[in-house]
Protein backbone atom coordinates (compact mmCIF):
# COMPACT_ATOMS: atom_id res chain seq x y z
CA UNK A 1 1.46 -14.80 21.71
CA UNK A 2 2.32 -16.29 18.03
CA UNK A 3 -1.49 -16.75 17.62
CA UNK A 4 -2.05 -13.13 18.01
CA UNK A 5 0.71 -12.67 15.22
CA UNK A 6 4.14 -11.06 15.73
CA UNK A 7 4.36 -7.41 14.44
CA UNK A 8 7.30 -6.84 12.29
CA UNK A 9 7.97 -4.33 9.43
CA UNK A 10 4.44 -3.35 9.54
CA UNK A 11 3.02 -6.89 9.28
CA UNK A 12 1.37 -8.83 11.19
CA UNK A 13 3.22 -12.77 10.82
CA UNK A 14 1.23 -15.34 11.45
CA UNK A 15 2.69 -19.46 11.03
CA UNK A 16 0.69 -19.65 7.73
CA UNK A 17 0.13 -16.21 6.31
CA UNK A 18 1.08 -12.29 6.95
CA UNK A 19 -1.19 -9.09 6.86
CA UNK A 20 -0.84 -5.96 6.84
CA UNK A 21 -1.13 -3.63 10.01
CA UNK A 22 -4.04 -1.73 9.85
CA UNK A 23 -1.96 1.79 10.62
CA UNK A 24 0.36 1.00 7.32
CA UNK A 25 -3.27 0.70 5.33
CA UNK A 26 -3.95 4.44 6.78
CA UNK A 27 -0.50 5.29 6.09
CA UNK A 28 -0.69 3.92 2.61
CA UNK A 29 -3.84 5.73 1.06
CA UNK A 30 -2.75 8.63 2.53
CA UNK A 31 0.00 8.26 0.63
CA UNK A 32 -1.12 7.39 -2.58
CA UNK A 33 -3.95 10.81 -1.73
CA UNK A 34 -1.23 13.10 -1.32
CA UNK A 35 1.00 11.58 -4.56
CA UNK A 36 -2.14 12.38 -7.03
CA UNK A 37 -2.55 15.56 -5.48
CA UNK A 38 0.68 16.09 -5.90
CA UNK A 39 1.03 15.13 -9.93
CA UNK A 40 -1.95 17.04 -10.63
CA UNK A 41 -0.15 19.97 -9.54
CA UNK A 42 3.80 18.91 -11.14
CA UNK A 43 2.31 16.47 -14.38
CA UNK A 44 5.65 14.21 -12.89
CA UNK A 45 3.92 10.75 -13.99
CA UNK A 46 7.54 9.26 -13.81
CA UNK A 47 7.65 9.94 -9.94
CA UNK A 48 3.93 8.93 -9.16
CA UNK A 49 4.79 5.50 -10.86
CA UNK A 50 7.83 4.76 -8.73
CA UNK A 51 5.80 5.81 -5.31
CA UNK A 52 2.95 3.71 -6.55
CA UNK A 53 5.07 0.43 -7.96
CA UNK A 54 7.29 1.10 -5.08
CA UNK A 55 4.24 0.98 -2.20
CA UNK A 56 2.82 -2.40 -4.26
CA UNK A 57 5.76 -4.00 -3.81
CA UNK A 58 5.96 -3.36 -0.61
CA UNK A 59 2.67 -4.49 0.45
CA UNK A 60 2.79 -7.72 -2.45
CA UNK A 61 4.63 -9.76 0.71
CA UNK A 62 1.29 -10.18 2.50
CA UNK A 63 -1.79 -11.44 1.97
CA UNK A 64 -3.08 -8.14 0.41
CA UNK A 65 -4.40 -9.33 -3.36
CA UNK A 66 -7.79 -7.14 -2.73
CA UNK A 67 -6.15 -3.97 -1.31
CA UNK A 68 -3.59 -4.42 -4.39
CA UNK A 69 -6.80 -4.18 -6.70
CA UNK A 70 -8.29 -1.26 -4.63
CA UNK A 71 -5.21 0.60 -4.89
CA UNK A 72 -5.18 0.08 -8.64
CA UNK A 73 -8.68 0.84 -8.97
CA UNK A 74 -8.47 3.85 -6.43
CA UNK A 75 -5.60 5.02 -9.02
CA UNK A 76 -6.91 4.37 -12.56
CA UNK A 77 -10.18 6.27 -11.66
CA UNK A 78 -8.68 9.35 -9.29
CA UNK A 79 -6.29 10.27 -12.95
């Protein structure tokens, strides 16, 4: 039902706003875990950016301002 929201792209649409699915949130700090870990090891800061800018503007189409500022945070401190 369109209450319920329709799942697309790893969203969740609703008539007035869009989340994101709570597997793609799992997905994503995993993601951003195993890019750190990964620049720690190679020092490739040019590649880390591009996964991390490239994730944000991925997830910028929902309603996601406070797990943009996590991520961010999450970032800034784990470097």
């Amino acid at each position: 039902m369109a209450k319920d929201g329709i799942h697309f792209l790893g969203f969740r649409n609703f008539y007035y706003h869009r989340i994101l699915k709570k597997n793609k949130r799992k997905f994503i700090n995993n993601k951003i875990k195993i890019s750190i870990n990964e620049y720690k090891e190679t020092n490739d800061y040019e590649k880390l950016m591009q996964i991390i800018e490239s994730i944000l503007s991925h997830i910028e189409n929902a309603d996601t301002f406070n797990l943009r500022k996590n991520i961010v945070a999450k970032f800034t401190k784990d470097l």
